[in-house]
C-alpha atoms as a PDB file:
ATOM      1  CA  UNK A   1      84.399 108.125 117.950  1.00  0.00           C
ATOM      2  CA  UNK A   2      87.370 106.382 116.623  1.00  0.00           C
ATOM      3  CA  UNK A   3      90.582 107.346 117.969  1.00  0.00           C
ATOM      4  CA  UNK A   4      93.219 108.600 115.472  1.00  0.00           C
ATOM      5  CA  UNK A   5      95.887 106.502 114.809  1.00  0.00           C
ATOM      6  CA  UNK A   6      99.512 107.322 115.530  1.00  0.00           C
ATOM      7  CA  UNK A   7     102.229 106.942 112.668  1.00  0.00           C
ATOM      8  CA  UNK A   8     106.181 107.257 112.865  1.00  0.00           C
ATOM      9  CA  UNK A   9     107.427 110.766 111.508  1.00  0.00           C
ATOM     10  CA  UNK A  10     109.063 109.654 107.942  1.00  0.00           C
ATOM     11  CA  UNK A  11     112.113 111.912 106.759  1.00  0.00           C
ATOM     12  CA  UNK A  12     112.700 112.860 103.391  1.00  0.00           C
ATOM     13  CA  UNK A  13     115.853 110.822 102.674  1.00  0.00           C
ATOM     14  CA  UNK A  14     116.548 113.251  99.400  1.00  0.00           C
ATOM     15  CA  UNK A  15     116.520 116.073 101.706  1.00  0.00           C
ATOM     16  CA  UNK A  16     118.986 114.348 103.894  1.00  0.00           C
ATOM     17  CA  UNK A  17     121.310 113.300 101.126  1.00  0.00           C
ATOM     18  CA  UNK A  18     120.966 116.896  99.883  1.00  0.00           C
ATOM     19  CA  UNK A  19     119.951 116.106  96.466  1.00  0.00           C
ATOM     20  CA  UNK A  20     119.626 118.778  93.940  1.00  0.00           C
ATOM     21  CA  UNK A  21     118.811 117.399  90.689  1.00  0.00           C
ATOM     22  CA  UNK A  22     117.595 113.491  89.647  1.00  0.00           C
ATOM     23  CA  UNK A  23     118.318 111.125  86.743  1.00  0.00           C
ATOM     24  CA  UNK A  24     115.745 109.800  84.816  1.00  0.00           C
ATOM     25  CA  UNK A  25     118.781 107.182  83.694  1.00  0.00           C
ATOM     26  CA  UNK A  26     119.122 106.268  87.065  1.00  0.00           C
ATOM     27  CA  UNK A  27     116.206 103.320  87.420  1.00  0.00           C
ATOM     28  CA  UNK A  28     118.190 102.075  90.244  1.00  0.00           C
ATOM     29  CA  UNK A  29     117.273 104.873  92.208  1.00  0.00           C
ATOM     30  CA  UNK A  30     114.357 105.204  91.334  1.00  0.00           C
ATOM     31  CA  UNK A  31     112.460 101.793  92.635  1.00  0.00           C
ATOM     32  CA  UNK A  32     112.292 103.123  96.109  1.00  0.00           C
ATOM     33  CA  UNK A  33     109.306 105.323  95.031  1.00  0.00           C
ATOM     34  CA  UNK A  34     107.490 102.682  93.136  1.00  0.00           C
ATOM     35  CA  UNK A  35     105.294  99.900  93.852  1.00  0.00           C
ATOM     36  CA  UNK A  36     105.461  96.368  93.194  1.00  0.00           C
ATOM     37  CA  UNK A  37     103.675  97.357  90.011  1.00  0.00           C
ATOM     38  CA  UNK A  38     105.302  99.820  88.904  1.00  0.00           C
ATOM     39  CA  UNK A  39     103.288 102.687  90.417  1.00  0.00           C
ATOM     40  CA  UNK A  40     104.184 105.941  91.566  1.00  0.00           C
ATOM     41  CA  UNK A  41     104.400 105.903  95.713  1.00  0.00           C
ATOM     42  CA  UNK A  42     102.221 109.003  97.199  1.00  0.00           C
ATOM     43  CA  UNK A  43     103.764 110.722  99.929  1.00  0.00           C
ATOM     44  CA  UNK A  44     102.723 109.870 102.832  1.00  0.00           C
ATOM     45  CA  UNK A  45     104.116 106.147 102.107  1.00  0.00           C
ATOM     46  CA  UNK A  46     107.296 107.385 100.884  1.00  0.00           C
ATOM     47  CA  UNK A  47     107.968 110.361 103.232  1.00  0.00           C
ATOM     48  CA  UNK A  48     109.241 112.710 100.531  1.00  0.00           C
ATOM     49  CA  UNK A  49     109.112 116.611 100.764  1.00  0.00           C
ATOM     50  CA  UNK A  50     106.586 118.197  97.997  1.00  0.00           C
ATOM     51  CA  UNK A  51     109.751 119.531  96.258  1.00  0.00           C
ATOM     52  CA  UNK A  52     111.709 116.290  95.989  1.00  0.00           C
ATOM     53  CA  UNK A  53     108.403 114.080  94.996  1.00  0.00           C
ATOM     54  CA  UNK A  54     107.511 116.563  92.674  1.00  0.00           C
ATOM     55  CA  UNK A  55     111.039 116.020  90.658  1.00  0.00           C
ATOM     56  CA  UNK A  56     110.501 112.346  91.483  1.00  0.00           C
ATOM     57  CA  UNK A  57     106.962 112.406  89.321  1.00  0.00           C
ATOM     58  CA  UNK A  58     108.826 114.360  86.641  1.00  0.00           C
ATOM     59  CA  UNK A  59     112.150 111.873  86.778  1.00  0.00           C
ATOM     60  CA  UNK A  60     109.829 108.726  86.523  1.00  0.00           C
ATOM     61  CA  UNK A  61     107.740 109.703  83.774  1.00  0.00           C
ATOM     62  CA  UNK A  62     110.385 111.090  81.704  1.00  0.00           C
ATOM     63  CA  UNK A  63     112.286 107.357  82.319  1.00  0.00           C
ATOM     64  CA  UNK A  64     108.717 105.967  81.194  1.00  0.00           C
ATOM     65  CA  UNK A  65     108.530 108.077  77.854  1.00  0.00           C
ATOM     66  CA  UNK A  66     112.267 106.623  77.293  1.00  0.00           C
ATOM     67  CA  UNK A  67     110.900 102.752  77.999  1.00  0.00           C
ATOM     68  CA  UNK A  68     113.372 102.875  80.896  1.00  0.00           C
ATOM     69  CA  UNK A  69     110.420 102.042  83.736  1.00  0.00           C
ATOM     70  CA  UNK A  70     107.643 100.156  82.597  1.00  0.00           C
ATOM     71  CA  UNK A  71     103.998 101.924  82.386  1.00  0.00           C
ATOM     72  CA  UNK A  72     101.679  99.124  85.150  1.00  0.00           C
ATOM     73  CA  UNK A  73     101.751  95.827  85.332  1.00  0.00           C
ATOM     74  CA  UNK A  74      98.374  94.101  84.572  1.00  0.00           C
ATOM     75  CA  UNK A  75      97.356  91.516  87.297  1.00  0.00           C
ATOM     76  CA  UNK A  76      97.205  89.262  84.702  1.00  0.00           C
ATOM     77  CA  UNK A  77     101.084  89.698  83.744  1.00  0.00           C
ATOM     78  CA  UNK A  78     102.963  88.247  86.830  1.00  0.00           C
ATOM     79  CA  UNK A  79     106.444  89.468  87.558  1.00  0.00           C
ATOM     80  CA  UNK A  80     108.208  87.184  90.082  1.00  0.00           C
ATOM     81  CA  UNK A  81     111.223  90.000  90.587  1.00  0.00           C
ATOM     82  CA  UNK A  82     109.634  93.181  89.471  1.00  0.00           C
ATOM     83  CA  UNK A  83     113.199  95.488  90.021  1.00  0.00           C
ATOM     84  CA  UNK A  84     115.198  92.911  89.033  1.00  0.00           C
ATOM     85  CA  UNK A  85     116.099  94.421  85.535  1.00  0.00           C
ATOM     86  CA  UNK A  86     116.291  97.916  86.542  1.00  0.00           C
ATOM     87  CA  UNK A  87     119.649  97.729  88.286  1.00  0.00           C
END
């Protein structure tokens, strides 16, 4: 039998912040829970609460529908600096 592995605890850092409600105009903000290719981060990478990556899914598709955040990135499109225009 394989022994289970051992992660680090990871903190919600909205809950810490105390965040209430999120921007969908924010993009800034909103790179920390997306991937290279413009993915939405699951939880257990990101460390967010079900409440706070809940609003998180809703924030980022709602900047999507307003061509904010891209949809994915192909492989075949290569972006050097992905987050470098959502400042």
């Amino acid at each position: 039998m394989s022994e289970k592995r051992k992660y680090k605890k990871r903190f919600c850092k909205y809950c810490e912040a105390k965040v209430d409600f999120m921007d969908y105009k924010d993009a800034g903000t909103l790179r920390f829970s997306l991937s290279e290719r413009y993915k939405i981060m699951p939880r257990r990478l990101t460390g967010n609460c079900k409440r706070h990556q809940d609003m998180i899914t809703i924030v980022i598709k709602r900047a999507r529908a307003a061509a904010l955040v891209p949809y994915t990135v192909t492989r075949k499109t290569v972006v050097s600096a992905p987050f470098e225009n959502l400042r």
